[in-house]
PDB file of N, CA and C in Angstrom:
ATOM      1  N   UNK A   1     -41.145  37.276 -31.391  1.00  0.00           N
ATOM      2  CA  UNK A   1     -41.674  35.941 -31.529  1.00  0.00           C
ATOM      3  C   UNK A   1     -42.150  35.761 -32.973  1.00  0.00           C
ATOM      4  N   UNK A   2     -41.647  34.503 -33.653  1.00  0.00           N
ATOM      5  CA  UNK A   2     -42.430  34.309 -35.224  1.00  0.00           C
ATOM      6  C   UNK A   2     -43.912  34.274 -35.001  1.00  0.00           C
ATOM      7  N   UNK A   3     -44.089  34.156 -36.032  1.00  0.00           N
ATOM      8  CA  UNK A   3     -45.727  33.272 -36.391  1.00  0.00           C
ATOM      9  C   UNK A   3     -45.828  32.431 -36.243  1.00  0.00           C
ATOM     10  N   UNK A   4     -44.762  31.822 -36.547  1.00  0.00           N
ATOM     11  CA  UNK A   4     -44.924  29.775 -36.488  1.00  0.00           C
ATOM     12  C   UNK A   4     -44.530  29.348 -35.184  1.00  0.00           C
ATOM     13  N   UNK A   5     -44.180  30.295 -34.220  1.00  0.00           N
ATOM     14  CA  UNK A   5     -44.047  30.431 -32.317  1.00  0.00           C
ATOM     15  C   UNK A   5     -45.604  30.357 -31.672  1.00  0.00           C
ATOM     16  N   UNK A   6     -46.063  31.607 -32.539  1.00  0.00           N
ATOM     17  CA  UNK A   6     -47.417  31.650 -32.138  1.00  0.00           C
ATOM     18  C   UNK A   6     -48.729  30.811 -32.325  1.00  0.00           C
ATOM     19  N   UNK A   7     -48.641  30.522 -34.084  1.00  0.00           N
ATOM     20  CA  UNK A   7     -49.275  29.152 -34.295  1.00  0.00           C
ATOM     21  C   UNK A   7     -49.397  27.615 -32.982  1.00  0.00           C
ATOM     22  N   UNK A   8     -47.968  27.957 -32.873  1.00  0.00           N
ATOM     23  CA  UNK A   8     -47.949  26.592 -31.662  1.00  0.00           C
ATOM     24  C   UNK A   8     -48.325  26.764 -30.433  1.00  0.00           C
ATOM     25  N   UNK A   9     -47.935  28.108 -30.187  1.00  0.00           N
ATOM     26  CA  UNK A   9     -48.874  28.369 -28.626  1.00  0.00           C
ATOM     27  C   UNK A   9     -49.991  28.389 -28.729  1.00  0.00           C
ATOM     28  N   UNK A  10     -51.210  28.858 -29.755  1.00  0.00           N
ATOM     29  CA  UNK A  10     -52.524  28.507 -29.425  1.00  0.00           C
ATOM     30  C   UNK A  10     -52.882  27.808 -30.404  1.00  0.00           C
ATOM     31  N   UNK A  11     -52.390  26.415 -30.785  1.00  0.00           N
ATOM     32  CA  UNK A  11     -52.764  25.677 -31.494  1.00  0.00           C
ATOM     33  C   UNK A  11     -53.504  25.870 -32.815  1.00  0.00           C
ATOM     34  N   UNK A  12     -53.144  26.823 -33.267  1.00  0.00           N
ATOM     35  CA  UNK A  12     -53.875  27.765 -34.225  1.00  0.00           C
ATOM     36  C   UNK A  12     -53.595  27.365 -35.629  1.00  0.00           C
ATOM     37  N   UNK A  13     -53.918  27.421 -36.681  1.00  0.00           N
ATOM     38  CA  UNK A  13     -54.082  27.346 -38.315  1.00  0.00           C
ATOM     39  C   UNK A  13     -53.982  28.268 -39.245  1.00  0.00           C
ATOM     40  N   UNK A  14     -52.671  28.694 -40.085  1.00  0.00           N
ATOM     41  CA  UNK A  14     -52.751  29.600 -41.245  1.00  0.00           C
ATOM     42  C   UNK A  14     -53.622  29.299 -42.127  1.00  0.00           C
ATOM     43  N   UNK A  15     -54.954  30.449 -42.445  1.00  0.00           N
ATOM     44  CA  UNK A  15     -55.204  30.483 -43.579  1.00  0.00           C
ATOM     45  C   UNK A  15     -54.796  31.020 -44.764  1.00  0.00           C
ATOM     46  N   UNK A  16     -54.054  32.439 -44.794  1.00  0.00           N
ATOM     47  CA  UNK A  16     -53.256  33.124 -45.843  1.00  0.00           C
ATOM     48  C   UNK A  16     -51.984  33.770 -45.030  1.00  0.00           C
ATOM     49  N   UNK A  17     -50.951  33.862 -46.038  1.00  0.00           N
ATOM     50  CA  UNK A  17     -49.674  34.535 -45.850  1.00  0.00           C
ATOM     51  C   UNK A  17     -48.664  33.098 -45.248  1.00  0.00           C
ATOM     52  N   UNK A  18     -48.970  31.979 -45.471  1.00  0.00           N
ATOM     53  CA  UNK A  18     -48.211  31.095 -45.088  1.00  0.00           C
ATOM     54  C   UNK A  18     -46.640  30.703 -45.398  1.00  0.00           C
ATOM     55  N   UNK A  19     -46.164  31.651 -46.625  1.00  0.00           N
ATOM     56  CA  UNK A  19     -45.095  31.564 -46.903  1.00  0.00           C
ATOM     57  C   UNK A  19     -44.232  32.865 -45.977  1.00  0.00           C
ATOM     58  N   UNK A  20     -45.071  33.537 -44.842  1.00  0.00           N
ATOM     59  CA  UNK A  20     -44.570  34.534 -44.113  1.00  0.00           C
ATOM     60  C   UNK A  20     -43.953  33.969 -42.373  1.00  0.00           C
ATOM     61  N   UNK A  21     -44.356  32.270 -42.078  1.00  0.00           N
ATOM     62  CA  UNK A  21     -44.229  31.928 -40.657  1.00  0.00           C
ATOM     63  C   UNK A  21     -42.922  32.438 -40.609  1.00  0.00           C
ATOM     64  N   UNK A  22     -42.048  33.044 -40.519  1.00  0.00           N
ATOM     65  CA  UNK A  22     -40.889  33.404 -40.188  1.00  0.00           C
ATOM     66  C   UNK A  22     -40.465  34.230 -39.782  1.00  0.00           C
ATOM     67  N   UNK A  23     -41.505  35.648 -39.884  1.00  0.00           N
ATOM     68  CA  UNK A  23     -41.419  36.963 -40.079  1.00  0.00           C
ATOM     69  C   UNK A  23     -41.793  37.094 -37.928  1.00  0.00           C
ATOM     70  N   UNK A  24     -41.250  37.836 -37.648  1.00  0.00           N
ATOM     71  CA  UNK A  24     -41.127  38.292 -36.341  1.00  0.00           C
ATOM     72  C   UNK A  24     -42.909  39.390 -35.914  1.00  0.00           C
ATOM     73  N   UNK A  25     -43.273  39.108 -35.016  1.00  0.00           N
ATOM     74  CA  UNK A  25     -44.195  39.989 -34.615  1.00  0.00           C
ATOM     75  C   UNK A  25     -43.562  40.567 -33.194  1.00  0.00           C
ATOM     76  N   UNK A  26     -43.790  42.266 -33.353  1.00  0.00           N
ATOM     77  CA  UNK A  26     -43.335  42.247 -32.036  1.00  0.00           C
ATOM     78  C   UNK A  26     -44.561  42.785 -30.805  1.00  0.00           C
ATOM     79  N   UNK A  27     -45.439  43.201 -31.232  1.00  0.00           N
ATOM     80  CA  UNK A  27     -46.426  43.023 -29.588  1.00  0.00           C
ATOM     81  C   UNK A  27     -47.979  42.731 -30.238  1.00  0.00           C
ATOM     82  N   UNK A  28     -49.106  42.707 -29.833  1.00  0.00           N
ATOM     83  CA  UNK A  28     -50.396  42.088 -29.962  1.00  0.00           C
ATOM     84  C   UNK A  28     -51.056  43.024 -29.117  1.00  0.00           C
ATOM     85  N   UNK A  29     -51.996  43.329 -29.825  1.00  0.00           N
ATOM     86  CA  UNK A  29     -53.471  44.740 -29.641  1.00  0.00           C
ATOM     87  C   UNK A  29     -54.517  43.328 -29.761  1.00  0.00           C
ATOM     88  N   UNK A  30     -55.177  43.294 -28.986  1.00  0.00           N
ATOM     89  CA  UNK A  30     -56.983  42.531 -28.795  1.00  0.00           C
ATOM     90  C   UNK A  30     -57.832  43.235 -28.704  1.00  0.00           C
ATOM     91  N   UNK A  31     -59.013  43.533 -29.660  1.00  0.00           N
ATOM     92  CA  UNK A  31     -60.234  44.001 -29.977  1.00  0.00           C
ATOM     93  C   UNK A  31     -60.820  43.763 -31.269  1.00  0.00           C
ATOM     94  N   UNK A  32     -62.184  43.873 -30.372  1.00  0.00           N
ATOM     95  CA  UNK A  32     -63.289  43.786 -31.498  1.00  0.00           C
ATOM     96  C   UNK A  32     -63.926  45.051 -31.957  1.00  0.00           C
ATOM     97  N   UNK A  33     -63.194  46.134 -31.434  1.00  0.00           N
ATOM     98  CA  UNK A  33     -63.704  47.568 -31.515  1.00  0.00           C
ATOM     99  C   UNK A  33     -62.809  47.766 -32.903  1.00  0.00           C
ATOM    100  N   UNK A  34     -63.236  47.917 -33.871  1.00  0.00           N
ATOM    101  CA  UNK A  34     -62.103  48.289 -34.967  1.00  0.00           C
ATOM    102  C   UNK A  34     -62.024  49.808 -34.814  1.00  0.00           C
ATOM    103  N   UNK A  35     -62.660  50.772 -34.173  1.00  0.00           N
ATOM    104  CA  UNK A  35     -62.617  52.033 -34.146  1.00  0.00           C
ATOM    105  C   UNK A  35     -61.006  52.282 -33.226  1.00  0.00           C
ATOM    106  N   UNK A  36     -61.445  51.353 -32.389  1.00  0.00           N
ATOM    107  CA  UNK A  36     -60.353  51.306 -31.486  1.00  0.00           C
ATOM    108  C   UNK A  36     -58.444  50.890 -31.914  1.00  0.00           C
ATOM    109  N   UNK A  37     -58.957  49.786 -32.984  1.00  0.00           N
ATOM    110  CA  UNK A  37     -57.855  49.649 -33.894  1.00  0.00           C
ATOM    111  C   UNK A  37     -56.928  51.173 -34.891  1.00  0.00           C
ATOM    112  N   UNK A  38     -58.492  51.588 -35.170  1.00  0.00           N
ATOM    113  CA  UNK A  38     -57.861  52.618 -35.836  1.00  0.00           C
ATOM    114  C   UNK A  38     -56.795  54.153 -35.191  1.00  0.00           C
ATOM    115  N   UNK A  39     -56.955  53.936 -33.801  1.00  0.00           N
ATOM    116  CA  UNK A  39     -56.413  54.374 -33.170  1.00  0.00           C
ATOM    117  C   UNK A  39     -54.822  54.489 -32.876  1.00  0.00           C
ATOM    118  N   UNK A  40     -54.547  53.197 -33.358  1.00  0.00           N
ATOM    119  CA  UNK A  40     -52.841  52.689 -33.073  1.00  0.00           C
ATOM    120  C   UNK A  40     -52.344  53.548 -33.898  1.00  0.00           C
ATOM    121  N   UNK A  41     -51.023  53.737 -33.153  1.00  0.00           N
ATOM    122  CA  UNK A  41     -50.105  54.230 -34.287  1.00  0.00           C
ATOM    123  C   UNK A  41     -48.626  53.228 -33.922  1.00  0.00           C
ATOM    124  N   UNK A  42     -48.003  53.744 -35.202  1.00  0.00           N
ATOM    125  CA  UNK A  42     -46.725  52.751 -35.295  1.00  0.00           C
ATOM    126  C   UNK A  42     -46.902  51.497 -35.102  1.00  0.00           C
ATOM    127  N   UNK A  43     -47.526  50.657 -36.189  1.00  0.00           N
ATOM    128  CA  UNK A  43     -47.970  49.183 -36.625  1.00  0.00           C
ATOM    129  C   UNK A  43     -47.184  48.413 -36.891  1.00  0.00           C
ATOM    130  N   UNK A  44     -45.625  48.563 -37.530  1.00  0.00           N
ATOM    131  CA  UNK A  44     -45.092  47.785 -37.536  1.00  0.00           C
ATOM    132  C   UNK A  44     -44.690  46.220 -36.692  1.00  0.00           C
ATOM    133  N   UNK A  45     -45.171  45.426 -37.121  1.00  0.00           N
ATOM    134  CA  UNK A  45     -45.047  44.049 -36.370  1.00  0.00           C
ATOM    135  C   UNK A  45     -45.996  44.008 -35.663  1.00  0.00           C
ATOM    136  N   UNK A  46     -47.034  44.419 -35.599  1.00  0.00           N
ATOM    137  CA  UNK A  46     -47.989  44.304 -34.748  1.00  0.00           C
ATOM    138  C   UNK A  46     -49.196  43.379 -35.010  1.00  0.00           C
ATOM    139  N   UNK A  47     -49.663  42.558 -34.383  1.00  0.00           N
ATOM    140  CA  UNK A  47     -50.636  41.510 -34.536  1.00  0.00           C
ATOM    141  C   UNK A  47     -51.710  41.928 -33.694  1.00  0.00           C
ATOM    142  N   UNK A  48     -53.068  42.083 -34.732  1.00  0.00           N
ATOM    143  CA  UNK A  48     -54.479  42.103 -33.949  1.00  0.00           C
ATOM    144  C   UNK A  48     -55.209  40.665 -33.674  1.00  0.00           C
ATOM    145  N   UNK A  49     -55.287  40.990 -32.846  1.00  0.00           N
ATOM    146  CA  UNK A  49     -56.451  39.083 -32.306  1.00  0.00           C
ATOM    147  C   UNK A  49     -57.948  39.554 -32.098  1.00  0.00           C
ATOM    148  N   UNK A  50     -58.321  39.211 -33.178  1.00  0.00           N
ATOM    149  CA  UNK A  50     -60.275  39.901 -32.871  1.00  0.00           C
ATOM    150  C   UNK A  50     -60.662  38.521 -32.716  1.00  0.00           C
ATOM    151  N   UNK A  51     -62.214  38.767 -32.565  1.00  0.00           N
ATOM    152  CA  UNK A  51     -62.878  37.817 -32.975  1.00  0.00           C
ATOM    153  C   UNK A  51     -63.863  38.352 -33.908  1.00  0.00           C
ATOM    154  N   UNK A  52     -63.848  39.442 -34.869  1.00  0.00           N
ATOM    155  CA  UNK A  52     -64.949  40.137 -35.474  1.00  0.00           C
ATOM    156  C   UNK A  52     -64.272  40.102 -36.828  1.00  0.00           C
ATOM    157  N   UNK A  53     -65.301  39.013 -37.610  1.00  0.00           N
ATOM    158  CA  UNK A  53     -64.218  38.066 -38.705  1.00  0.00           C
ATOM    159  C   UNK A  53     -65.351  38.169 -39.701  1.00  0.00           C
ATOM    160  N   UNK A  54     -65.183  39.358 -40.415  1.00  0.00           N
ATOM    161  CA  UNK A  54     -65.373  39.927 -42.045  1.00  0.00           C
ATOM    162  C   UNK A  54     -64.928  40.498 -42.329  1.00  0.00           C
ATOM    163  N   UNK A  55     -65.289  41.300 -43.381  1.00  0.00           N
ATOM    164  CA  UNK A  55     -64.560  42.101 -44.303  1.00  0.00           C
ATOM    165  C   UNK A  55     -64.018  43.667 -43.452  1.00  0.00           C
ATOM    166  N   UNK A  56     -64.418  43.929 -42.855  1.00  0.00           N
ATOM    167  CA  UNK A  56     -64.603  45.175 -42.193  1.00  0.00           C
ATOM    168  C   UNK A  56     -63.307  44.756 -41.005  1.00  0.00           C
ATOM    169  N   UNK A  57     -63.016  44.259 -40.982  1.00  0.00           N
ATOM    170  CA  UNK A  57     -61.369  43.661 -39.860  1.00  0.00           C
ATOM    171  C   UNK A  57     -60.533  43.596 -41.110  1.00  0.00           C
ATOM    172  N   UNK A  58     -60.308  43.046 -41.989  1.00  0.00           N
ATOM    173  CA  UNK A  58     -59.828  43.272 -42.943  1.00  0.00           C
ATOM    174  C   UNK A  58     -59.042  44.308 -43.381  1.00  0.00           C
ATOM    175  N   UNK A  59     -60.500  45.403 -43.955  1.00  0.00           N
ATOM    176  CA  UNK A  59     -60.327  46.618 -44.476  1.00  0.00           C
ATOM    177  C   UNK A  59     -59.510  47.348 -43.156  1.00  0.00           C
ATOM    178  N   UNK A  60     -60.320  47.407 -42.059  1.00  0.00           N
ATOM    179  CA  UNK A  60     -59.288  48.377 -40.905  1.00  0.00           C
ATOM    180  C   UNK A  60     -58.087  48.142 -40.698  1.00  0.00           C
ATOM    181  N   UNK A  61     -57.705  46.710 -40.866  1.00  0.00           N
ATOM    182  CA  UNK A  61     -55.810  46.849 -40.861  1.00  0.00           C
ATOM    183  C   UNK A  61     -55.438  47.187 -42.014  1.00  0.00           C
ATOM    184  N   UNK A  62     -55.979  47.117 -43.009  1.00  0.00           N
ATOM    185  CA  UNK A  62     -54.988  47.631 -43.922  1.00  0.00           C
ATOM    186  C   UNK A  62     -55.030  49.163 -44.126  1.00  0.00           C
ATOM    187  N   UNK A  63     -55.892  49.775 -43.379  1.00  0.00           N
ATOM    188  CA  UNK A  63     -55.734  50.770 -43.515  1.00  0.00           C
ATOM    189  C   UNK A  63     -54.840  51.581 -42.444  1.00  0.00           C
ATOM    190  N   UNK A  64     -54.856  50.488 -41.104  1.00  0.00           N
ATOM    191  CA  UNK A  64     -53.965  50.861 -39.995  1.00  0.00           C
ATOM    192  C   UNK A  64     -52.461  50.042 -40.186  1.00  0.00           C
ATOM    193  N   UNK A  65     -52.003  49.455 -41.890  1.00  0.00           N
ATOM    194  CA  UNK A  65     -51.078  48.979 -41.645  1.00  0.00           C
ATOM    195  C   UNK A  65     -50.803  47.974 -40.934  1.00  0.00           C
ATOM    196  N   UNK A  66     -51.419  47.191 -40.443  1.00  0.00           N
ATOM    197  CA  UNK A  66     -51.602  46.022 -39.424  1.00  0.00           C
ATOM    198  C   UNK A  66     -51.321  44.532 -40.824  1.00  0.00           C
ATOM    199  N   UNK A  67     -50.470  43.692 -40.777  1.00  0.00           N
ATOM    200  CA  UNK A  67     -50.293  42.378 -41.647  1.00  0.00           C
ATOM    201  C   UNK A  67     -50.557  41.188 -40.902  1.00  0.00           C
ATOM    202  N   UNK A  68     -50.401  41.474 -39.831  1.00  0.00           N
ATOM    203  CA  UNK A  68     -50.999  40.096 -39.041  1.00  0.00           C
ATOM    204  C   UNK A  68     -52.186  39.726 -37.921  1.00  0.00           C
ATOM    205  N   UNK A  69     -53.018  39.303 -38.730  1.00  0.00           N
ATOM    206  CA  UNK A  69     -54.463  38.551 -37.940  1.00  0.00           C
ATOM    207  C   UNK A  69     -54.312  37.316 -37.618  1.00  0.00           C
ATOM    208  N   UNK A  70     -55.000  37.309 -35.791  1.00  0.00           N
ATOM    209  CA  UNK A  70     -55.123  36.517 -35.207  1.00  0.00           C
ATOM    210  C   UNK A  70     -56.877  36.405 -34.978  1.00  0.00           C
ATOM    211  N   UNK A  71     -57.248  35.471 -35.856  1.00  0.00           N
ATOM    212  CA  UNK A  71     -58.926  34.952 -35.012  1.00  0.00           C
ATOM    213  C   UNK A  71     -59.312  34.246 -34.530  1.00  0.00           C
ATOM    214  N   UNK A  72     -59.870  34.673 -33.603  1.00  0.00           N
ATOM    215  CA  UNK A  72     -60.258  34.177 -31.922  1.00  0.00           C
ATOM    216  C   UNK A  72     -61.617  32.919 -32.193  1.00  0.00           C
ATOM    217  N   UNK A  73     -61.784  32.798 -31.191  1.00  0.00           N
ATOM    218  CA  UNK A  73     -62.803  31.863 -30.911  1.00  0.00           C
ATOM    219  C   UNK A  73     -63.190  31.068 -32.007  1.00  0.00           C
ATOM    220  N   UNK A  74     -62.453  30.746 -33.285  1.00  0.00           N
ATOM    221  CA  UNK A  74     -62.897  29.789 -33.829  1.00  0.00           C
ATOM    222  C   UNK A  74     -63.829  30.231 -35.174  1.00  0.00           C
ATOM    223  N   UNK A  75     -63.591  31.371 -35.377  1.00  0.00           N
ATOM    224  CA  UNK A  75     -64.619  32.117 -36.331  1.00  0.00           C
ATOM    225  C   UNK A  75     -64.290  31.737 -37.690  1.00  0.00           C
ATOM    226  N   UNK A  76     -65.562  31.471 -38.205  1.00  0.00           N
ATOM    227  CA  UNK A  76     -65.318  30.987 -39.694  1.00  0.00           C
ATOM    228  C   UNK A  76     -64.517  32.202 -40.705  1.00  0.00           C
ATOM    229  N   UNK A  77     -64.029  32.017 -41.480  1.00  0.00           N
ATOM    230  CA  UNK A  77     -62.830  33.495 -42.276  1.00  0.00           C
ATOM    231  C   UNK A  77     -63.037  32.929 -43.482  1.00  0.00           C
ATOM    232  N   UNK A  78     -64.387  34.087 -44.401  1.00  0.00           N
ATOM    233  CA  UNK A  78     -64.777  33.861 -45.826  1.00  0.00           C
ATOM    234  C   UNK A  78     -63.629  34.200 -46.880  1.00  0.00           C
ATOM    235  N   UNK A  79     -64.387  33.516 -48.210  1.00  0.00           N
ATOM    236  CA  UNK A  79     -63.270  33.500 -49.332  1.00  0.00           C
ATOM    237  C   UNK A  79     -63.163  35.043 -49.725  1.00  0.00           C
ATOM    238  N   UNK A  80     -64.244  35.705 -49.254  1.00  0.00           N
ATOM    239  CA  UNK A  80     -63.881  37.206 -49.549  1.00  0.00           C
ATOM    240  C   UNK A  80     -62.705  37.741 -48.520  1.00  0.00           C
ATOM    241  N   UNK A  81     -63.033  37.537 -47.567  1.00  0.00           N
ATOM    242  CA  UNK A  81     -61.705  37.963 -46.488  1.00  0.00           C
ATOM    243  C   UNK A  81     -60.469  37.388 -47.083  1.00  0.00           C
ATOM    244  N   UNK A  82     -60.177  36.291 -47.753  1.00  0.00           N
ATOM    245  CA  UNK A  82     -58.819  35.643 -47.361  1.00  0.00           C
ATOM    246  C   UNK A  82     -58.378  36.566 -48.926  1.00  0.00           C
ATOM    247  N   UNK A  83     -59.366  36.516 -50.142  1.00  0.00           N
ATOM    248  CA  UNK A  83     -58.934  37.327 -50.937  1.00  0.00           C
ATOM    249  C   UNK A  83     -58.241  38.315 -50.945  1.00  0.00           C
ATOM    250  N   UNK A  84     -58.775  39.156 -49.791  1.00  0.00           N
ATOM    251  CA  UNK A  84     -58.528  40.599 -49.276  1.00  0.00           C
ATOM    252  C   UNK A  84     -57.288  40.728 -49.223  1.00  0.00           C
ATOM    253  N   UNK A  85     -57.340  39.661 -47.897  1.00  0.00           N
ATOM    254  CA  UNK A  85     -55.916  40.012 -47.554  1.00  0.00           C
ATOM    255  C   UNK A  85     -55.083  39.490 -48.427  1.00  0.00           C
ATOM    256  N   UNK A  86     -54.932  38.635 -49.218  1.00  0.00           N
ATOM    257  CA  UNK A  86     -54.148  37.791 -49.984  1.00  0.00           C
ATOM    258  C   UNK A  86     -53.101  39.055 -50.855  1.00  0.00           C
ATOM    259  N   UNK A  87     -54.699  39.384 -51.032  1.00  0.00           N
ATOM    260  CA  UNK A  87     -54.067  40.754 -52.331  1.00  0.00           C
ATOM    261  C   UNK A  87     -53.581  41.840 -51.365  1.00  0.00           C
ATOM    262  N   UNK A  88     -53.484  42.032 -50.240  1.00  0.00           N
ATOM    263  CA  UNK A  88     -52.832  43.028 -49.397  1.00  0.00           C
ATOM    264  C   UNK A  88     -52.127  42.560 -48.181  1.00  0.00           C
ATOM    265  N   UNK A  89     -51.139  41.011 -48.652  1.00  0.00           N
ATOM    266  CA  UNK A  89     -50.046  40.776 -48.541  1.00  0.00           C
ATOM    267  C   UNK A  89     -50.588  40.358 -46.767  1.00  0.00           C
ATOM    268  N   UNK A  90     -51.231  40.193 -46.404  1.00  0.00           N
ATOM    269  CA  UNK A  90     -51.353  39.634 -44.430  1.00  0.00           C
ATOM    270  C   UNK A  90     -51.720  38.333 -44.796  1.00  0.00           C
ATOM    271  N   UNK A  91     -51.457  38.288 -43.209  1.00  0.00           N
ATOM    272  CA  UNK A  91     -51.308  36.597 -42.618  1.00  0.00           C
ATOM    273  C   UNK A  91     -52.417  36.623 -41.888  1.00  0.00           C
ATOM    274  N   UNK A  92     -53.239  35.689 -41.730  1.00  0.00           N
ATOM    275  CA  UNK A  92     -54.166  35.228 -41.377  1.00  0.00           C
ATOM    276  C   UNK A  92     -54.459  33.939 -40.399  1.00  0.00           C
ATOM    277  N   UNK A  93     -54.637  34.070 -39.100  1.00  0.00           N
ATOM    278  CA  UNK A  93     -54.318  32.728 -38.298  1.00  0.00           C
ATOM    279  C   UNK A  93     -55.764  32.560 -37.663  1.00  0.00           C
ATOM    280  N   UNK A  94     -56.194  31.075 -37.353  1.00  0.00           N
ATOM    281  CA  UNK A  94     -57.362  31.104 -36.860  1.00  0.00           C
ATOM    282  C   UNK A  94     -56.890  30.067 -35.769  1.00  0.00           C
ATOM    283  N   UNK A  95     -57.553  30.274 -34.332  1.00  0.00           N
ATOM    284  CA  UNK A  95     -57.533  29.352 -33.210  1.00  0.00           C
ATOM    285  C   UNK A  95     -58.840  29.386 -32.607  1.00  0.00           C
ATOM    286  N   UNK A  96     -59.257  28.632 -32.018  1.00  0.00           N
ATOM    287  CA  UNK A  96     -60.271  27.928 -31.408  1.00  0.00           C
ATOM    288  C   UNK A  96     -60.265  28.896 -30.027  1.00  0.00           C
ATOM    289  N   UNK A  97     -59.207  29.416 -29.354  1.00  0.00           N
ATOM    290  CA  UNK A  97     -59.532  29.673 -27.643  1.00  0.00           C
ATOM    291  C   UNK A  97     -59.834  31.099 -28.710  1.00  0.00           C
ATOM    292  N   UNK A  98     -60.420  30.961 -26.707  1.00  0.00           N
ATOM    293  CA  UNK A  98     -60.824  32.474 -26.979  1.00  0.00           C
ATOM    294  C   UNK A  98     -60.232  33.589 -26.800  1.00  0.00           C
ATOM    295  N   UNK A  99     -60.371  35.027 -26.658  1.00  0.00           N
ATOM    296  CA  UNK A  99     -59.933  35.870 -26.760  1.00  0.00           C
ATOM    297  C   UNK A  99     -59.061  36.093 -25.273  1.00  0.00           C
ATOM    298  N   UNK A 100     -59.329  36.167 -24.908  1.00  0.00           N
ATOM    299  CA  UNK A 100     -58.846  36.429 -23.654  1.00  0.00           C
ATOM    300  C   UNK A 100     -57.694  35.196 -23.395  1.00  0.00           C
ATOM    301  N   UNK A 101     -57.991  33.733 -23.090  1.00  0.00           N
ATOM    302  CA  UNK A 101     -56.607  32.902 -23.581  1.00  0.00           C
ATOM    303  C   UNK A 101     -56.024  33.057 -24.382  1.00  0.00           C
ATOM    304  N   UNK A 102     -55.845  33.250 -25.226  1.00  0.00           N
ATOM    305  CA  UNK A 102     -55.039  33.408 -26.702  1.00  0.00           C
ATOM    306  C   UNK A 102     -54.239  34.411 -26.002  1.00  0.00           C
ATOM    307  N   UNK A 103     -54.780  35.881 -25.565  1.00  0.00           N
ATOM    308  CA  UNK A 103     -53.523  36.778 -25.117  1.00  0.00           C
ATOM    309  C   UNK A 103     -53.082  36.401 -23.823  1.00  0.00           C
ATOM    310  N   UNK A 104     -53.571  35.513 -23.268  1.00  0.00           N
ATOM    311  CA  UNK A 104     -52.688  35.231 -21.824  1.00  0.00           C
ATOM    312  C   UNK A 104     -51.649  34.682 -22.558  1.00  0.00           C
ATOM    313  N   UNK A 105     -51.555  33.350 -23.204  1.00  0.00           N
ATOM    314  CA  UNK A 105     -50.724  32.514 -23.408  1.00  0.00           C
ATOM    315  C   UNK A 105     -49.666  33.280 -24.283  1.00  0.00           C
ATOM    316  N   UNK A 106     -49.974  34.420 -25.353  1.00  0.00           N
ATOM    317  CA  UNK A 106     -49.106  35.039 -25.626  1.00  0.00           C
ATOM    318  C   UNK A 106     -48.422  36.222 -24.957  1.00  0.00           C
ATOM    319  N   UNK A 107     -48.930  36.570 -23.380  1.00  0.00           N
ATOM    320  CA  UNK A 107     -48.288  37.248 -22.818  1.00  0.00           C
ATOM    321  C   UNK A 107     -47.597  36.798 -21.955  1.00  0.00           C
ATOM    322  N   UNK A 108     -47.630  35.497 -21.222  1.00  0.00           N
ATOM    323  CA  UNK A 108     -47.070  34.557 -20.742  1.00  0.00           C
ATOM    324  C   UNK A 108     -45.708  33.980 -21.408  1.00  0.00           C
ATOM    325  N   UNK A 109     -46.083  34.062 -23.026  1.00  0.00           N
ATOM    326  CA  UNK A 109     -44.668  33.706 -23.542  1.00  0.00           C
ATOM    327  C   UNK A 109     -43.982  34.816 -23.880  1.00  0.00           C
ATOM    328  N   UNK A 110     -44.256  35.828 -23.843  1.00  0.00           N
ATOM    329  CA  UNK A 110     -43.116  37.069 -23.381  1.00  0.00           C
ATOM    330  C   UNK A 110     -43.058  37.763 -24.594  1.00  0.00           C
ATOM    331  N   UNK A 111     -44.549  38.075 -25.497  1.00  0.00           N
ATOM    332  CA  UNK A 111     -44.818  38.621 -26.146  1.00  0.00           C
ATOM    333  C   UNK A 111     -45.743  40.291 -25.767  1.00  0.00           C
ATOM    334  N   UNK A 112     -45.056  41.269 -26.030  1.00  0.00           N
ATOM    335  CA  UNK A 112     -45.842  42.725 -25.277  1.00  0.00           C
ATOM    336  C   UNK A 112     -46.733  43.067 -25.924  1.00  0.00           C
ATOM    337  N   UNK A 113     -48.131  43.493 -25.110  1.00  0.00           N
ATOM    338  CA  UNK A 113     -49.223  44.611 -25.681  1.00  0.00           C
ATOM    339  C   UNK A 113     -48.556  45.579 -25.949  1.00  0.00           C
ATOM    340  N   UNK A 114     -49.492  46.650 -26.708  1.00  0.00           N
ATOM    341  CA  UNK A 114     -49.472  47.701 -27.360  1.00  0.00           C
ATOM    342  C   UNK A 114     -48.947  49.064 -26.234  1.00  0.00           C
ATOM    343  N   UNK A 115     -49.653  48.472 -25.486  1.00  0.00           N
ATOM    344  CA  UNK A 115     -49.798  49.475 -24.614  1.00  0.00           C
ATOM    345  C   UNK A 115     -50.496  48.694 -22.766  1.00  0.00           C
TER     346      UNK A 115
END
């Protein structure tokens, strides 16, 4: 599924990486545990949906290789975050539902968890 698939299923808003809606994601990890993030292996295409929106979500995907953020519930995403990622190349999406809708509707459209 693109980005710009997903944008439309939860009515959601790019803040950075917008010249990337094209790029394929292939399954979605949800947490606010970044310890728990750091756990994944084999990141490729993989999209996290937190709702735990500073610098510290940031820093953990890029260190888990993770390029695409999904934030939940509507959380404000500072000019330090978007910097971050800007300079370490991720996409950045913000939607209003919450955590738990956001992954129904993307598991409903036939997008797989991690696990």
């Amino acid at each position: 599924m693109t980005i710009e698939e997903i944008i439309n299923l939860v009515q959601g808003e790019i803040l950075c990486g917008d010249e990337r809606v094209k790029e394929e994601v292939a399954c979605v990890f949800a947490s606010d545990l970044m310890s728990d993030v750091l756990t994944l292996k084999d990141n490729d295409g993989l999209m996290l949906l937190t709702g735990l929106c500073n610098l510290q979500s940031i820093r953990t995907c890029e260190m888990s290789d993770i390029n695409y953020i999904l934030i939940v519930r509507g959380k404000e995403v500072t000019d330090d975050m978007l910097e971050l990622a800007e300079d370490n190349d991720m996409v950045i999406i913000r939607t209003k539902y919450s955590m738990f809708k956001t992954s129904g509707i993307l598991y409903a459209a036939g997008l797989p968890p991690v696990y």
